[in-house]
Protein backbone atom coordinates (compact mmCIF):
# COMPACT_ATOMS: atom_id res chain seq x y z
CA UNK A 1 130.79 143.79 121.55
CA UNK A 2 133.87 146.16 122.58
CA UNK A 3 134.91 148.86 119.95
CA UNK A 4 138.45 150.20 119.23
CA UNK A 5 137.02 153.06 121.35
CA UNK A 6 135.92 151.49 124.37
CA UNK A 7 139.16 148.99 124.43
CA UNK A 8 140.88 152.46 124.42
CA UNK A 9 138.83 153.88 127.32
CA UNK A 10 139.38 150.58 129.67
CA UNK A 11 143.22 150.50 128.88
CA UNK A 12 143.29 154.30 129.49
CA UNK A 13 141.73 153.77 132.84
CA UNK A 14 143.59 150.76 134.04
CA UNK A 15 146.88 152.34 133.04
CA UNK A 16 147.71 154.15 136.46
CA UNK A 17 146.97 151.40 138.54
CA UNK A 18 149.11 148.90 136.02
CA UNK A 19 151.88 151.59 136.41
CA UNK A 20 152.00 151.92 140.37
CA UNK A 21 152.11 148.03 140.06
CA UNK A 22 155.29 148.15 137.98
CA UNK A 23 157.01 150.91 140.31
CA UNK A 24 156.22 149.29 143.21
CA UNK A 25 157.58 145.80 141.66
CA UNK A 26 160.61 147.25 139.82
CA UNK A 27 161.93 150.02 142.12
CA UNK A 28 162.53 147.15 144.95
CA UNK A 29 163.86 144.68 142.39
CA UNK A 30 166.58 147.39 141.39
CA UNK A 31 167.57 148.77 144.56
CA UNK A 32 168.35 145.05 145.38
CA UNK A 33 170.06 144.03 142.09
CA UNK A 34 172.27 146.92 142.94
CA UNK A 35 173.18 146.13 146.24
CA UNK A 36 173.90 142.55 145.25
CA UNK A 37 176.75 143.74 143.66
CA UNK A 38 178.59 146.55 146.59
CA UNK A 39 179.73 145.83 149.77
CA UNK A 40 177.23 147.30 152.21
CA UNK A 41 177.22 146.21 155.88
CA UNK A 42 175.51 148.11 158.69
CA UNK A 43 177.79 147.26 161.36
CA UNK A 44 180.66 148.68 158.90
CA UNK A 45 179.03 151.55 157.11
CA UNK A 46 182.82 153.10 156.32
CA UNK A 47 183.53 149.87 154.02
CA UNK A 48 181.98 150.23 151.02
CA UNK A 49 182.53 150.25 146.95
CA UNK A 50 181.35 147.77 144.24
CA UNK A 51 182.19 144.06 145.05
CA UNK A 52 181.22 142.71 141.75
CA UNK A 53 180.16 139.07 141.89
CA UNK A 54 182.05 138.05 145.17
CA UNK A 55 178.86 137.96 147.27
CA UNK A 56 177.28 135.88 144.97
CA UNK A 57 180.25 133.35 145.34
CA UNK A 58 180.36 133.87 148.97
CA UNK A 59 176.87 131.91 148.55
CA UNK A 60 177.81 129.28 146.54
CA UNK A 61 180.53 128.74 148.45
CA UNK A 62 178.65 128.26 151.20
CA UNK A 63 177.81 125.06 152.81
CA UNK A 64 174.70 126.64 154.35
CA UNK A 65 173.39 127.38 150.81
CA UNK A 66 173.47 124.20 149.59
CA UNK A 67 171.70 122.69 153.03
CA UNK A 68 169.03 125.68 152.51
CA UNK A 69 168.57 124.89 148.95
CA UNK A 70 167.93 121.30 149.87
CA UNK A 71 165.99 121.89 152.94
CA UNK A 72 163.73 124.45 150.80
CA UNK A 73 162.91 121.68 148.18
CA UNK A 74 162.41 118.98 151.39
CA UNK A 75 160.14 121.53 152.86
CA UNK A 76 157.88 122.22 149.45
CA UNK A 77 157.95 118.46 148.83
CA UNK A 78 156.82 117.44 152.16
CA UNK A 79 154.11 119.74 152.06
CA UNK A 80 152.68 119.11 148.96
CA UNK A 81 152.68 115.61 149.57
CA UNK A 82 151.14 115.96 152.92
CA UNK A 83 148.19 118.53 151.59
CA UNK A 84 147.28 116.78 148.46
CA UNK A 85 147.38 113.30 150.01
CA UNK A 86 145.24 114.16 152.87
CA UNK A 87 143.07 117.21 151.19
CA UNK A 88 141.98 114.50 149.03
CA UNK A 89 140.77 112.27 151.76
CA UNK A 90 139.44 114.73 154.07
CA UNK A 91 137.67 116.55 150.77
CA UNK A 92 135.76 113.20 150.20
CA UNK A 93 135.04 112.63 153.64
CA UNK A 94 133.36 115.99 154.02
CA UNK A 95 131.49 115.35 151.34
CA UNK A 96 129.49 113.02 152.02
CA UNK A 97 125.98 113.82 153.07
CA UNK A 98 126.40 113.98 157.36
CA UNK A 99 124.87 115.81 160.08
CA UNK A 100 126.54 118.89 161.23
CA UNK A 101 128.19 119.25 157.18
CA UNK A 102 128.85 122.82 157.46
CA UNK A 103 130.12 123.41 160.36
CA UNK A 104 132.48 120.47 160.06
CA UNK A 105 133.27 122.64 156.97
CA UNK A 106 134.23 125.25 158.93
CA UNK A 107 135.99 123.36 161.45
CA UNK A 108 138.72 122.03 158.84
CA UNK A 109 139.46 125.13 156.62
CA UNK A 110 139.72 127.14 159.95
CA UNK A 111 143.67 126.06 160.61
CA UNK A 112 143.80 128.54 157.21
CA UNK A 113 143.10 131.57 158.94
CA UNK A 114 145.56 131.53 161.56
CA UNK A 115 148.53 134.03 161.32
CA UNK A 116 152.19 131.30 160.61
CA UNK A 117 153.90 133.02 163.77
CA UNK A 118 150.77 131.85 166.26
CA UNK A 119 150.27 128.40 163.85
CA UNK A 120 153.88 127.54 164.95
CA UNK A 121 154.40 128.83 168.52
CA UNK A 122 150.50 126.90 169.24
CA UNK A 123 152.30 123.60 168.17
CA UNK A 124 155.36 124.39 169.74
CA UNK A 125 154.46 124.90 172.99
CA UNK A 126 150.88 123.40 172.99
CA UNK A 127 151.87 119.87 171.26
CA UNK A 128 155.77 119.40 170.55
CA UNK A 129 157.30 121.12 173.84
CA UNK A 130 159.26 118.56 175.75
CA UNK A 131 158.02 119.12 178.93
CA UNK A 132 154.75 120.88 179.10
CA UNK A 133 152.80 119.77 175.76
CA UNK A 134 150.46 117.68 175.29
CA UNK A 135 152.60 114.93 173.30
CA UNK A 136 155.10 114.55 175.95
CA UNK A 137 152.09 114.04 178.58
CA UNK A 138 150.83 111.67 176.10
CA UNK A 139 154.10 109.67 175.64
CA UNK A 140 154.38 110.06 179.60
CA UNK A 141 151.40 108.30 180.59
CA UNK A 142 152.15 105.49 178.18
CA UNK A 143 155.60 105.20 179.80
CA UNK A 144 157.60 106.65 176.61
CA UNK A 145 160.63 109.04 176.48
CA UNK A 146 158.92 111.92 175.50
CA UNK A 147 160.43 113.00 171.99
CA UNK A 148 162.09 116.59 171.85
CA UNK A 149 160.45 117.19 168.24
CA UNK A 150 162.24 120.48 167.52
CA UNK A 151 165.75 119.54 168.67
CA UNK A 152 165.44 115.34 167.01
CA UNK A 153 163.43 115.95 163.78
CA UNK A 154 163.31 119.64 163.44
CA UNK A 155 162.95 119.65 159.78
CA UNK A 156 160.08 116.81 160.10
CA UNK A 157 158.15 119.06 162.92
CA UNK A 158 158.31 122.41 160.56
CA UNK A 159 156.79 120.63 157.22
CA UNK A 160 154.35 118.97 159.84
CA UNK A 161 153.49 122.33 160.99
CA UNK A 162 153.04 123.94 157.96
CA UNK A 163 151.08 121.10 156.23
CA UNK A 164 148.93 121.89 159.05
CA UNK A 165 148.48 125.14 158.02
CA UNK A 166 147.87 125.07 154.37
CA UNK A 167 146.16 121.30 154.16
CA UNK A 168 142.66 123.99 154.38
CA UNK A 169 143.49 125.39 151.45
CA UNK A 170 144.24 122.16 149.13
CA UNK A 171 140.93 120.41 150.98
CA UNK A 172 138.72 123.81 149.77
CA UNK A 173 140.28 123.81 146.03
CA UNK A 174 139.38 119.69 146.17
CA UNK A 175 136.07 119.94 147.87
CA UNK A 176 135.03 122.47 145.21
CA UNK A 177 136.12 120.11 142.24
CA UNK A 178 134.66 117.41 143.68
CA UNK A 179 131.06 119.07 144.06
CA UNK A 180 131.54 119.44 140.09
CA UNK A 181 131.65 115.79 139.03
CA UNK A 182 128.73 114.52 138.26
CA UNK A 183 126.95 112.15 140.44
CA UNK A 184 125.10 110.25 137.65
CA UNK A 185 128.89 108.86 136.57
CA UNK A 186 129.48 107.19 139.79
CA UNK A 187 125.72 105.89 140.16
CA UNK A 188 126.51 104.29 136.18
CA UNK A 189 129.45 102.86 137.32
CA UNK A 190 128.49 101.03 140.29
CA UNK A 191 125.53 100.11 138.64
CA UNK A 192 128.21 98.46 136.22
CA UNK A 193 129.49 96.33 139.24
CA UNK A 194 132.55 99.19 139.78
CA UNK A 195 134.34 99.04 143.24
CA UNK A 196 134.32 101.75 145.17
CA UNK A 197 138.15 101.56 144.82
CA UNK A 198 137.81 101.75 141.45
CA UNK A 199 135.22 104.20 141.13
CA UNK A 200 138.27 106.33 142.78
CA UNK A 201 140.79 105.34 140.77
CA UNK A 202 138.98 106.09 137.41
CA UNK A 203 136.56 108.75 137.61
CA UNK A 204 137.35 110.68 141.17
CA UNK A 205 140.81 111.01 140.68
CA UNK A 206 141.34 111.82 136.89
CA UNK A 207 138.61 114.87 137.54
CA UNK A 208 140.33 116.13 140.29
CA UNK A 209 143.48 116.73 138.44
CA UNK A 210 143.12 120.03 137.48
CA UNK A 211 142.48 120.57 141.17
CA UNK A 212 145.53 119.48 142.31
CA UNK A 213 147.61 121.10 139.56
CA UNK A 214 146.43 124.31 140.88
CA UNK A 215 147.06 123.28 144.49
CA UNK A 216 150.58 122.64 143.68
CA UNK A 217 151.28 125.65 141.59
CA UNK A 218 149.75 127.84 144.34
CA UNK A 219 151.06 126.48 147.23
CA UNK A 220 154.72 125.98 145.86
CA UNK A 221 155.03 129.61 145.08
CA UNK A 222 154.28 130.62 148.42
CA UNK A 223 156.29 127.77 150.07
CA UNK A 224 159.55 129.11 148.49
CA UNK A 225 159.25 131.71 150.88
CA UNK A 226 158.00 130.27 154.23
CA UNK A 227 160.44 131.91 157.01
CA UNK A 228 157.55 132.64 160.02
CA UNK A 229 157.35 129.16 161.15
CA UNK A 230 160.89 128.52 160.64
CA UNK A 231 161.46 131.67 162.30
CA UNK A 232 159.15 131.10 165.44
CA UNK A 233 160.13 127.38 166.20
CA UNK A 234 163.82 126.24 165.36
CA UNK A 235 165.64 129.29 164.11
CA UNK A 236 167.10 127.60 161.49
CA UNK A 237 168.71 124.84 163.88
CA UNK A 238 169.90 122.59 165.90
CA UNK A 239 172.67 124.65 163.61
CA UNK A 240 171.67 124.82 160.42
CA UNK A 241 169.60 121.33 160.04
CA UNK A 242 166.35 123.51 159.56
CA UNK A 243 167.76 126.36 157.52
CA UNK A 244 166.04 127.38 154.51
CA UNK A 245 167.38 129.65 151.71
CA UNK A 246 164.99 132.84 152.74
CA UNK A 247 166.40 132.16 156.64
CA UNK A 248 169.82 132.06 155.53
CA UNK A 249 168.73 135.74 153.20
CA UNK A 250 167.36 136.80 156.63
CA UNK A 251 170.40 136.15 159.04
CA UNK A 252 172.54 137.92 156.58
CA UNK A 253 170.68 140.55 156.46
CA UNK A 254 169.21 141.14 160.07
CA UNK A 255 171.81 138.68 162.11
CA UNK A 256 175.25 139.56 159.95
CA UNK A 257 173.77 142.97 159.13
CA UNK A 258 175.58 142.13 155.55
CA UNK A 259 172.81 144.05 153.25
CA UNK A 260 175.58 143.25 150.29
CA UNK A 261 174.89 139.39 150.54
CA UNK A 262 171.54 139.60 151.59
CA UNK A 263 170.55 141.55 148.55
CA UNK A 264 172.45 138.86 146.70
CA UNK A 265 170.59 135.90 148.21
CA UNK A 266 167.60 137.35 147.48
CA UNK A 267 168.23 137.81 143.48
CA UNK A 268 169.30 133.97 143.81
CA UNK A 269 166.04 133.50 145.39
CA UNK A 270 164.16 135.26 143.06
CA UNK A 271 166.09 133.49 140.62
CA UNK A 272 165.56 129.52 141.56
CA UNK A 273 161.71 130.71 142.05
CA UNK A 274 161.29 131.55 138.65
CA UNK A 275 162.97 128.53 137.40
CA UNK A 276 160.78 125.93 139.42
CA UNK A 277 157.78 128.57 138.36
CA UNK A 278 158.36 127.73 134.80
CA UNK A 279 159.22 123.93 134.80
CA UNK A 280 156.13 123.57 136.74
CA UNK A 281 154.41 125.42 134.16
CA UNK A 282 155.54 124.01 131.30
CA UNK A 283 155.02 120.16 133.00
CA UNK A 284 151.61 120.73 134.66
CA UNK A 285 149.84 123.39 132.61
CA UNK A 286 148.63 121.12 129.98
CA UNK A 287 146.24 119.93 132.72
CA UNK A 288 145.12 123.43 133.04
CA UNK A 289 144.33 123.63 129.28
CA UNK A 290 142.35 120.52 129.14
């Protein structure tokens, strides 16, 4: 049992570290909030002063912002769907007593591991390049127009690319809730004449479903942000068909040089995340509770 003392003594000792933690969040956060609000472009370092809320406007204004704000939602969508769809399956079919289990294990969370830059460029120029990959030799030998992936259906070939990526990660967090349930429910229930279909439907599913809530609160926070694959494959193109909102925060501030807006689109940023943070929250975390 902890004592008044010894609740003392831990908070006393976690202290610094909880304090370095809040510098190192709130010193960034407030050097940006500032900006946000002056005019402060590299190329231009003469022109400066306080520009209130006009770089914030200059993003709503934007056509770009909207498209990034609906590619970024198209993009966490997609990917979710993808990874929970699919982790599911896979996560059931790798469960199943088979020869060779663990390294087949191995085999499919591996994809995790790999840095987004390589990920992307590996499926660029590997599988999607119009030319030289191995889709367009594919679609060549079968007497098909090979398909220029990147250029056609670039926001398609990014959420394929990083579904790829994270689908690991959603098939581990399944896997390990499905090694929970309890095999002497399924054995009852298809010793009741249940189908295996049904079996699914009724008993696999509604256990995994803490499972996926965490998948999708996990994987949407860090989705918000993906720029490396975006980055490495399309650039935010053909124009600005594949242009999320933390590209468009990144050619402002490392294209346009325009540290003012940048520092602006990044407060919206932070801002949207939060919201979507919270609705999920406050819809899914009864599922954590129960």
């Amino acid at each position: 049992m902890s004592t008044q003392s010894s609740r003392a003594t831990a908070r006393l000792m976690v202290a610094p570290s909880v304090v370095l933690l809040f510098i190192w969040m709130i010193v960034p956060l407030i050097l940006t909030v500032w900006f946000s609000f002056r005019i402060y472009r590299l190329l231009s370092p003469e022109r400066n002063g306080w520009a209130g809320f006009r770089n914030y406007t200059w993003f709503f204004n934007s056509p770009d912002f909207w498209l990034g704000i609906n590619n970024t939602l198209l993009l966490v969508g997609g990917v979710l769907a993808i990874t929970i769809v699919f982790g599911v399956l896979i996560a059931l079919l790798i469960d199943q007593p088979v020869w060779g289990q663990g390294p087949l294990r191995i085999l499919v969370i591996s994809p995790f591991f790999i840095m987004p830059p390589v990920a992307a460029s590996i499926w660029e120029n590997l599988f999607m390049h119009p030319q030289n990959g191995l889709l367009a030799a594919g679609a060549v030998g079968m007497g098909i127009k090979p398909i220029l992936f990147l250029e056609s259906y670039p926001m398609a070939s990014v959420i394929f690319i990083v579904a790829w990526e994270w689908l690991p990660f959603a098939t581990l967090i399944l896997l390990t809730a499905l090694q929970s349930l309890s095999s002497e429910q399924l054995e009852a229930a298809e010793m009741d004449g249940a189908s295996s279909l049904s079996r699914f439907r009724y008993i696999t599913l509604p256990h995994l479903t803490r499972a996926i809530t965490v998948v999708i609160l996990i994987q949407t926070i860090f989705l918000l942000g993906i720029f490396g694959e975006i980055f490495t494959t399309t650039q935010g193109g053909p124009g600005s068909a594949s242009t999320t909102l933390p590209y468009m925060i990144y050619k402002q501030a490392l294209i346009a040089k325009d540290i003012g807006r940048a520092a602006a689109g990044g407060i919206i940023a932070v801002i949207l995340a939060n919201i979507v943070a919270f609705f999920l929250m406050r819809s899914m975390g009864k599922h954590l509770d129960a």
